[in-house]
N, C-alpha and C. Protein backbone atom coordinates (compact mmCIF):
# COMPACT_ATOMS: atom_id res chain seq x y z
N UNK A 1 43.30 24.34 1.39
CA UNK A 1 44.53 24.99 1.79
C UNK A 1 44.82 24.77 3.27
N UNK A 2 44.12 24.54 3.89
CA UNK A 2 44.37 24.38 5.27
C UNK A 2 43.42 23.17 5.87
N UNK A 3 44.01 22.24 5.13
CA UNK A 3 43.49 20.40 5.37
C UNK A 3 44.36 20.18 6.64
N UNK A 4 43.22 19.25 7.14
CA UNK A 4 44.23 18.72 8.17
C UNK A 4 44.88 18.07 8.27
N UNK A 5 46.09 17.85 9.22
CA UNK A 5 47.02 16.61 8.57
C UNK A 5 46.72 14.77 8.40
N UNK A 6 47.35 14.26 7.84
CA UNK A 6 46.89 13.02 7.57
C UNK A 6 46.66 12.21 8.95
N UNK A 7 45.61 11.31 8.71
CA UNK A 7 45.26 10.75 9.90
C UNK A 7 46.02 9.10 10.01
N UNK A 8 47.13 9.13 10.85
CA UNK A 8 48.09 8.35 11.16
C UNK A 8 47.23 6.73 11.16
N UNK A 9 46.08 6.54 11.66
CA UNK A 9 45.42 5.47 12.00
C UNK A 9 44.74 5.13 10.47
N UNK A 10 45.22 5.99 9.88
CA UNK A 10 43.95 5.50 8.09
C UNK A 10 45.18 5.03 7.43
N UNK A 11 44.88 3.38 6.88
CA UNK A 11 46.11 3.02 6.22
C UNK A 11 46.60 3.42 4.74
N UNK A 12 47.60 3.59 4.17
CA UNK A 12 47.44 4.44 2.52
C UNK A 12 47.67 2.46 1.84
N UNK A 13 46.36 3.03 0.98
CA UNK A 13 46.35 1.99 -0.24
C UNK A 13 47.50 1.60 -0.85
N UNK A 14 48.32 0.57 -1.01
CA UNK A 14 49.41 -0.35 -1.84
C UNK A 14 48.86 -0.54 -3.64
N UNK A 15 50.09 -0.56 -3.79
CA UNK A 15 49.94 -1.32 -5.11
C UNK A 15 50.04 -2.58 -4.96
N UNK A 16 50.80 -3.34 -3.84
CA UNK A 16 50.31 -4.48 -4.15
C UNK A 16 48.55 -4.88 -3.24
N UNK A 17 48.05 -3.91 -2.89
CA UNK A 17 47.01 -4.19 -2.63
C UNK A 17 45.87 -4.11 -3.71
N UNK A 18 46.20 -3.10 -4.25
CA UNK A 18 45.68 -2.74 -5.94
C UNK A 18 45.66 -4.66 -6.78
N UNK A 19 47.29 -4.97 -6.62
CA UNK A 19 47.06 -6.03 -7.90
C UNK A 19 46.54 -7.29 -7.22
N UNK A 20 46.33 -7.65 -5.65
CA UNK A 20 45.72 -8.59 -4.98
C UNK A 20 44.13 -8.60 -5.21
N UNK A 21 43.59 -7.27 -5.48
CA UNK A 21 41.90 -7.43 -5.11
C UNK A 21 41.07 -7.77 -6.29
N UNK A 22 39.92 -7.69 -6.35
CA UNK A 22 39.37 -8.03 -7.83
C UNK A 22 38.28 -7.37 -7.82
N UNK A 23 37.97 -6.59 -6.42
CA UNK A 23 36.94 -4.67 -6.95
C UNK A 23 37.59 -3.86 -6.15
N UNK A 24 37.17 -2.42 -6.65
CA UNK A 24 37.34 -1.35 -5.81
C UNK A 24 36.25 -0.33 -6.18
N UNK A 25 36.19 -0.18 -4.83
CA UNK A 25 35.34 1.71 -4.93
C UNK A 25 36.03 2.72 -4.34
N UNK A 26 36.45 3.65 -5.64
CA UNK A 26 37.30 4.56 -5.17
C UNK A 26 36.79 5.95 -5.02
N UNK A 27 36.99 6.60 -3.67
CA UNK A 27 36.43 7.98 -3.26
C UNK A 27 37.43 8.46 -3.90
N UNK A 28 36.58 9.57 -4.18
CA UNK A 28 37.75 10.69 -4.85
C UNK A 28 37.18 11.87 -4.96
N UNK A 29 38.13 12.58 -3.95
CA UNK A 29 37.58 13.80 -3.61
C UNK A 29 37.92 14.59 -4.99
N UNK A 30 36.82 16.22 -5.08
CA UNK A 30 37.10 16.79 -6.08
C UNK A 30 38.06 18.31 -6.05
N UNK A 31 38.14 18.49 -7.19
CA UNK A 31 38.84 19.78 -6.72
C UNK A 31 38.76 20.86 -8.15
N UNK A 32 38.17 21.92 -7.97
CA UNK A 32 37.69 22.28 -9.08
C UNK A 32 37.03 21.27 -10.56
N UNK A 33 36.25 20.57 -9.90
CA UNK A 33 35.67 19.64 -11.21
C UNK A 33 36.79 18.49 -11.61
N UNK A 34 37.56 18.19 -11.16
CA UNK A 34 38.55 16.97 -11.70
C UNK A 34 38.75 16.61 -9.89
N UNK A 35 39.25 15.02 -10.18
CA UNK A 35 40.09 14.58 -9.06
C UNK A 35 41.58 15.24 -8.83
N UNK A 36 41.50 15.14 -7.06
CA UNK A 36 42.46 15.85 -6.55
C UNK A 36 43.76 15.63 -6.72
N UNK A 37 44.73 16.48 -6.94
CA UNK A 37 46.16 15.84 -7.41
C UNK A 37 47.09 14.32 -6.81
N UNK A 38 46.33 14.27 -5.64
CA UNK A 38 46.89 12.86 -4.88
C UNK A 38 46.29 11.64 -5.43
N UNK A 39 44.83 12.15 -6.09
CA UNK A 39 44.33 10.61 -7.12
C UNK A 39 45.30 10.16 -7.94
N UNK A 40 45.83 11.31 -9.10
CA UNK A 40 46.41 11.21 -10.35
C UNK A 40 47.75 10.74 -9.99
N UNK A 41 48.75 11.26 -9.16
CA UNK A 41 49.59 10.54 -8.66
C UNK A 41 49.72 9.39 -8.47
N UNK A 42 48.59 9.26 -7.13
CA UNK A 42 48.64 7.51 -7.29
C UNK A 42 48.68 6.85 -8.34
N UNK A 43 47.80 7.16 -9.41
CA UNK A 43 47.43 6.38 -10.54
C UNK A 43 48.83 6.04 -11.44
N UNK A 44 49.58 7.83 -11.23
CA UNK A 44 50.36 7.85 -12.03
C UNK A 44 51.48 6.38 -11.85
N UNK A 45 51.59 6.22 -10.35
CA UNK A 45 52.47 5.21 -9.83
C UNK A 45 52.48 3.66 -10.18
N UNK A 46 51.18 3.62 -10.95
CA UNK A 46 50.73 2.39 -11.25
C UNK A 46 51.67 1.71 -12.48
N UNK A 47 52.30 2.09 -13.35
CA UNK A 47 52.74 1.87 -14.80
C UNK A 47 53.33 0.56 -14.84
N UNK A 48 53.50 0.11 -13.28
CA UNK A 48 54.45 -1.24 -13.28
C UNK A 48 53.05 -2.75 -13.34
N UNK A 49 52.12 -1.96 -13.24
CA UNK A 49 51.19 -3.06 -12.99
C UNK A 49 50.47 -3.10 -14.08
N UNK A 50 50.51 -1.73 -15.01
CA UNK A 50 49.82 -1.23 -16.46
C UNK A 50 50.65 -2.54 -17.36
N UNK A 51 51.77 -2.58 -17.06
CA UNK A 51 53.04 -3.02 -18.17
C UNK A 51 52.44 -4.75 -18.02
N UNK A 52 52.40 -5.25 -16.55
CA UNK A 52 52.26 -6.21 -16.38
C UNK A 52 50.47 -6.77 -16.32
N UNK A 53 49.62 -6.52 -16.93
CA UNK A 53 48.54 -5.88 -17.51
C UNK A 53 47.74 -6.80 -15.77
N UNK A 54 47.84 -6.59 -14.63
CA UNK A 54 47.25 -6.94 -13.64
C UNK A 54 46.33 -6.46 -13.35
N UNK A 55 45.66 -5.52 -14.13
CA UNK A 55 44.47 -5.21 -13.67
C UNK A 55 43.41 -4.97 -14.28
N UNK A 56 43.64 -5.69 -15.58
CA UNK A 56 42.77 -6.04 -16.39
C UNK A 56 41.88 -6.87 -15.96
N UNK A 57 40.62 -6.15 -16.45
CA UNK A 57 38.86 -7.30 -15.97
C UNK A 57 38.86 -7.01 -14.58
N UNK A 58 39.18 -6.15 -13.53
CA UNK A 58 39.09 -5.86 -12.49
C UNK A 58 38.43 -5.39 -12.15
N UNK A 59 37.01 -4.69 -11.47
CA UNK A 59 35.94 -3.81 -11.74
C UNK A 59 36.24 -2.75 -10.34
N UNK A 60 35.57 -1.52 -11.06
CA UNK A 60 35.62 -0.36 -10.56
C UNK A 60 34.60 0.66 -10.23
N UNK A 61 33.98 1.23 -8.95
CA UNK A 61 33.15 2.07 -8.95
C UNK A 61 33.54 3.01 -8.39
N UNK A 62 32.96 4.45 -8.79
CA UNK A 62 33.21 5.38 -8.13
C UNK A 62 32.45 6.75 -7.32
N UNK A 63 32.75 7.04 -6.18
CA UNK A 63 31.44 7.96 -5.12
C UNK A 63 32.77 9.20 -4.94
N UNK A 64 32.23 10.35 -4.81
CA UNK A 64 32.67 11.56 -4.69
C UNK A 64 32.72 12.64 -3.45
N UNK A 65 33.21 13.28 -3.50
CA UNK A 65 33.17 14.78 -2.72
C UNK A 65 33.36 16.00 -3.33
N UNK A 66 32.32 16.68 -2.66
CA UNK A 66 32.17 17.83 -3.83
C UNK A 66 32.32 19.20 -2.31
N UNK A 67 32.48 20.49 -2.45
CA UNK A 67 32.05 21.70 -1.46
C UNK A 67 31.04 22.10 -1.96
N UNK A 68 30.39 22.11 -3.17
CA UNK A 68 29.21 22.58 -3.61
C UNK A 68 28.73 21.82 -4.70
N UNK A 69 26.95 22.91 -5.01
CA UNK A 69 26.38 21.69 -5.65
C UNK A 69 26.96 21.89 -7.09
N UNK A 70 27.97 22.56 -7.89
CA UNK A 70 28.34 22.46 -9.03
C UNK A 70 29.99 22.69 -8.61
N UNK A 71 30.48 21.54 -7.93
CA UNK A 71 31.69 21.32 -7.07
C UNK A 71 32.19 19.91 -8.66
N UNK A 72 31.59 19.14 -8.92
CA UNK A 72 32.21 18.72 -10.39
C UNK A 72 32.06 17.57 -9.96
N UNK A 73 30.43 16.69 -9.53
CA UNK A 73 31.07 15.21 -9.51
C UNK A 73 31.09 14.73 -10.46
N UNK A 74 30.47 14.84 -11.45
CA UNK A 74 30.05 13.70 -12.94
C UNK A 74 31.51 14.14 -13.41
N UNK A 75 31.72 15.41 -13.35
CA UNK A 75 33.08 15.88 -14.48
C UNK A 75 34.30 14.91 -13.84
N UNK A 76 33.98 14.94 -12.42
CA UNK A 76 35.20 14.14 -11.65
C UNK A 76 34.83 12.60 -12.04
N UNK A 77 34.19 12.48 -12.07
CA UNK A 77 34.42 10.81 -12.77
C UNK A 77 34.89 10.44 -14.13
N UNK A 78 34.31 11.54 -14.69
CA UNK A 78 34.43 11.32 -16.39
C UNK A 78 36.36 11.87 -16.27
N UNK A 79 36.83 12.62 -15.68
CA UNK A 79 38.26 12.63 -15.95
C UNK A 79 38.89 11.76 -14.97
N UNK A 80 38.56 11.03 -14.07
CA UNK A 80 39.05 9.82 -13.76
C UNK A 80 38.98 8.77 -14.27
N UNK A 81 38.08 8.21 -15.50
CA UNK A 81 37.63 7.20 -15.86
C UNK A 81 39.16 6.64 -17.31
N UNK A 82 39.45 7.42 -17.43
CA UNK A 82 41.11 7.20 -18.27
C UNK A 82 41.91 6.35 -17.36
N UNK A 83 41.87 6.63 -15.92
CA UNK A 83 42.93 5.87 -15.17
C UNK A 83 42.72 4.24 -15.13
N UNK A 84 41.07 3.85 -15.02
CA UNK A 84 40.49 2.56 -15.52
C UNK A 84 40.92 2.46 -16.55
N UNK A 85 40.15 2.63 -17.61
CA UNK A 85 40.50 2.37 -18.87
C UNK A 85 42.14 2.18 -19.57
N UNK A 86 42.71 2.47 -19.35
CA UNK A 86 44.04 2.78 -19.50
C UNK A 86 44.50 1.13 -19.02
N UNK A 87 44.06 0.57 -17.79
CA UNK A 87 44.43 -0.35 -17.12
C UNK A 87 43.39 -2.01 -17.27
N UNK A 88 42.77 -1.53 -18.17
CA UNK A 88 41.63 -2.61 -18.96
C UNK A 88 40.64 -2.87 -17.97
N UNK A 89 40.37 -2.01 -16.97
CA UNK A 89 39.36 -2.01 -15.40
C UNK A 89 38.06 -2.10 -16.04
N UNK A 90 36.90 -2.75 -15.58
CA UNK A 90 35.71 -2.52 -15.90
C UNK A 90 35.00 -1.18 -14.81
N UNK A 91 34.58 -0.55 -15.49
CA UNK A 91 33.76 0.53 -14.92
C UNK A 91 32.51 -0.08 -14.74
N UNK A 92 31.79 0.49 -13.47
CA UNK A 92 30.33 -0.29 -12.80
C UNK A 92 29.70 0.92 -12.52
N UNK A 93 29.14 1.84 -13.19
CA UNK A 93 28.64 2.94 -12.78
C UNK A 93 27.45 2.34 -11.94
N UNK A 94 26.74 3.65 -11.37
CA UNK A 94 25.18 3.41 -10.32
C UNK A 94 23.96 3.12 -11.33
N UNK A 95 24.22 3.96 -12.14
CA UNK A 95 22.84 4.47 -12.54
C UNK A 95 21.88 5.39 -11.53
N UNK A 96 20.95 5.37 -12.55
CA UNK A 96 19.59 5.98 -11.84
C UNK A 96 18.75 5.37 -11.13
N UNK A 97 19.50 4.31 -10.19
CA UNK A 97 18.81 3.57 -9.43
C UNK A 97 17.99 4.19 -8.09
N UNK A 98 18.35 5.01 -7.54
CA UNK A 98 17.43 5.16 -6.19
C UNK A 98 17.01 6.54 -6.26
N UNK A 99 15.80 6.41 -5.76
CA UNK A 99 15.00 7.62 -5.59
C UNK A 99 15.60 8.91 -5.42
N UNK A 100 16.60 8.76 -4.53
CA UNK A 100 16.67 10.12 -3.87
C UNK A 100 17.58 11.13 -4.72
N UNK A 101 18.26 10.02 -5.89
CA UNK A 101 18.78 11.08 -6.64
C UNK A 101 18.02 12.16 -8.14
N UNK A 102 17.20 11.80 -7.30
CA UNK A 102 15.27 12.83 -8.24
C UNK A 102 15.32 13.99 -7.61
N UNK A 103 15.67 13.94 -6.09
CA UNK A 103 15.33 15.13 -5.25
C UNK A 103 15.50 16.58 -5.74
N UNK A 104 14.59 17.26 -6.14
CA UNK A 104 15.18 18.95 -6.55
C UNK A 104 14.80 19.86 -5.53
N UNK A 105 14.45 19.38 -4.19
CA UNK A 105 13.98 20.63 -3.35
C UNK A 105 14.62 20.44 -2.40
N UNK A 106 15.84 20.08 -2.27
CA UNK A 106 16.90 19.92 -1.21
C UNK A 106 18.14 19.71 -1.83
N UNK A 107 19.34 19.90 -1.37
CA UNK A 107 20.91 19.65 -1.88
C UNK A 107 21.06 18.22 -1.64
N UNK A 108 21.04 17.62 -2.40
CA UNK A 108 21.45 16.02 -2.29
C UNK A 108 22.64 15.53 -3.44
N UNK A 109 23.82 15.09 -2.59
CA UNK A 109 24.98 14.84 -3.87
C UNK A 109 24.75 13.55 -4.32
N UNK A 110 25.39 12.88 -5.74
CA UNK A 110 25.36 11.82 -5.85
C UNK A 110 24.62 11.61 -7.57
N UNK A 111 24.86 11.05 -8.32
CA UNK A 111 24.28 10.90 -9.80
C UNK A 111 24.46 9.65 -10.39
N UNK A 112 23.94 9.38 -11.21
CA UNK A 112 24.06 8.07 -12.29
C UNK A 112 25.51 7.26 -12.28
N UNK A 113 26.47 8.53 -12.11
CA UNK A 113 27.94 7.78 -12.05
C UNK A 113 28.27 7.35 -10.79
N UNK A 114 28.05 7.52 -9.58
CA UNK A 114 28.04 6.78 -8.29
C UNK A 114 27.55 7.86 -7.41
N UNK A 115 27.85 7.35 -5.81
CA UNK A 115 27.47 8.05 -4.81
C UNK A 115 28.07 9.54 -4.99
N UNK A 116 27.54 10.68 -4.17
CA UNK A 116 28.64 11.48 -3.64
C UNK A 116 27.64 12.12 -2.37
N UNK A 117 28.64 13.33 -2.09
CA UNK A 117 28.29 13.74 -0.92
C UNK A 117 28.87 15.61 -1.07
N UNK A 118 28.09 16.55 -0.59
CA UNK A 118 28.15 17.95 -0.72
C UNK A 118 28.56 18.82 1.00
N UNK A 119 29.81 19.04 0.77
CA UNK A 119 30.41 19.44 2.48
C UNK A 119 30.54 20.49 2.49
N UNK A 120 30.23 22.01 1.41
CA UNK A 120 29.91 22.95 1.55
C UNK A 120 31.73 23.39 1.24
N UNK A 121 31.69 24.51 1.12
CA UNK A 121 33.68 24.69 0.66
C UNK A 121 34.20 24.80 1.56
N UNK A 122 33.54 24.93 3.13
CA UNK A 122 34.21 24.94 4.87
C UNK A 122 34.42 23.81 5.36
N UNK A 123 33.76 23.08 4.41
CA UNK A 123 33.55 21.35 5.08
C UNK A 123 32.22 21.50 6.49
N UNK A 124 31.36 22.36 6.30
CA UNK A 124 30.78 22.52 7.46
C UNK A 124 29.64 21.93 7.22
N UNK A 125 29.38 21.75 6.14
CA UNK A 125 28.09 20.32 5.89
C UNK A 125 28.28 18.98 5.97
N UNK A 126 27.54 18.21 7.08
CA UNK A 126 27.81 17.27 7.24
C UNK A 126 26.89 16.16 6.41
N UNK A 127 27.54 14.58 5.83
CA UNK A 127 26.79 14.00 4.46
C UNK A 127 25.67 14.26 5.20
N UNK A 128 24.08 14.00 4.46
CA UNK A 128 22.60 13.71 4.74
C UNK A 128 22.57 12.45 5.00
N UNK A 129 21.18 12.25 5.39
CA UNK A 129 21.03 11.02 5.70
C UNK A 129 20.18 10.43 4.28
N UNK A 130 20.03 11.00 2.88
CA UNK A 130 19.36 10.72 1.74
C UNK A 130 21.27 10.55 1.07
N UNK A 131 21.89 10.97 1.44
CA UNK A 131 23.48 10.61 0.82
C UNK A 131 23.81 9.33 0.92
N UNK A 132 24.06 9.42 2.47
CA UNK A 132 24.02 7.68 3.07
C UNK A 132 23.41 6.33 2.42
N UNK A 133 21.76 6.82 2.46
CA UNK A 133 20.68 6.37 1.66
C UNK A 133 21.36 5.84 0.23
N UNK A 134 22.38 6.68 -0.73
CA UNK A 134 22.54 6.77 -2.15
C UNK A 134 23.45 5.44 -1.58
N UNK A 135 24.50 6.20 -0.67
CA UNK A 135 25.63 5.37 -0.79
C UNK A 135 25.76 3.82 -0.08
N UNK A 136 25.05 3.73 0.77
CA UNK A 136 24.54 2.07 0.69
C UNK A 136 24.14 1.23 -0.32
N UNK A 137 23.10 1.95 -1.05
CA UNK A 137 22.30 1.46 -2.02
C UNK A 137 23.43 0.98 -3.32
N UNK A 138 24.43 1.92 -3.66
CA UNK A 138 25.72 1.95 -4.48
C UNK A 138 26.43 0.51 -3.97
N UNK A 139 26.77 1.01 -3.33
CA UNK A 139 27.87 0.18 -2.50
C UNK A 139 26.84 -1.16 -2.54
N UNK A 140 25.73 -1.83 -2.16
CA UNK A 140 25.01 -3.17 -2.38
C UNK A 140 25.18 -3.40 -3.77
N UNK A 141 24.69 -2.30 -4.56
CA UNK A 141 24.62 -2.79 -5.97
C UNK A 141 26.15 -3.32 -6.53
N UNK A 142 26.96 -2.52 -6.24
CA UNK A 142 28.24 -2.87 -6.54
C UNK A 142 28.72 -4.14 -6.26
N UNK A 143 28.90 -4.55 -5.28
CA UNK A 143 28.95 -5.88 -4.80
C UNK A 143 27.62 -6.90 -5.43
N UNK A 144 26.48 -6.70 -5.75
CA UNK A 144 26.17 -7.77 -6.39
C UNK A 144 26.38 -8.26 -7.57
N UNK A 145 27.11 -6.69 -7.94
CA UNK A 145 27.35 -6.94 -9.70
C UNK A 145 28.59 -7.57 -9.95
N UNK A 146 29.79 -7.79 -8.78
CA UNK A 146 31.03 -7.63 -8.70
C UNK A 146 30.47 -9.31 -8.00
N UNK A 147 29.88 -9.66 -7.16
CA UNK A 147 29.46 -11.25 -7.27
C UNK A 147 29.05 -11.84 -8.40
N UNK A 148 28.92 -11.71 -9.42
CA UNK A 148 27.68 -12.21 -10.39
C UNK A 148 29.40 -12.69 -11.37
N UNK A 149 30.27 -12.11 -11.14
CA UNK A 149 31.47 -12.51 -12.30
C UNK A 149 32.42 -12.84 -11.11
N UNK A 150 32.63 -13.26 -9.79
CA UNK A 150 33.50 -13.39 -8.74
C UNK A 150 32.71 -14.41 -7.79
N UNK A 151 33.03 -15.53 -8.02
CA UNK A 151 32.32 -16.63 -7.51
C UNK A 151 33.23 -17.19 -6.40
């Protein structure tokens, strides 16, 4: 409710930047367990590129933001994952690749479906350095998997 205003220097994503690329990893913040109404919008805006099927075989991963630890990341992927699908996108989940998402004796965001990160509902938690850890590790894997069909 009291976000700050948009940051003039961060550029907003195109559609024709959408139908130029051939991956994306899309943050997507949460908001009660689903992505935030500015995801779905965007998505919604897409129908001209749905029609013209451009983004089919395109691959897709996705890392999160949550305020707490049952803030909804898995739920937030699983109701974003229609906006792929819908658009013939390949989904590249993480898996259970790196250690740190075992951790049970500390708050660490992030699961099988990609990175995330836990900012507390003030935003006064700043990511960890075992988040970072996830989200490098994501982000490498992604790109090797997204090389292996993009030569």
């Amino acid at each position: 409710m009291h976000a700050p205003p948009k940051d003039a220097s961060v550029p907003i994503f195109t559609l024709e930047e959408f139908e130029q690329g051939d991956a994306f990893m899309f943050g997507i913040p949460t908001r009660s367990g689903t992505p935030a109404s500015q995801v779905k919008t965007f998505f919604d805006s897409t129908g001209a590129l749905w029609f013209k099927k451009a983004l089919v075989g395109k691959m897709a991963a996705t890392f999160t933001g949550t305020g707490d630890q049952s803030g909804g990341q898995e739920s937030t992927t699983l109701a974003f994952l229609p906006n792929l699908i819908h658009q013939g996108m390949i989904y590249v989940p993480m898996g259970f690749t790196h250690d740190n998402l075992f951790i049970v004796d500390e708050v660490v965001g992030g699961s099988a479906y990609g990175a995330g990160s836990i900012a507390s509902i003030t935003g006064a938690r700043a990511v960890s350095e075992k988040e970072i850890e996830i989200a490098v590790h994501h982000g490498e894997l992604f790109a090797k998997t997204v090389s292996r069909y993009h030569k």
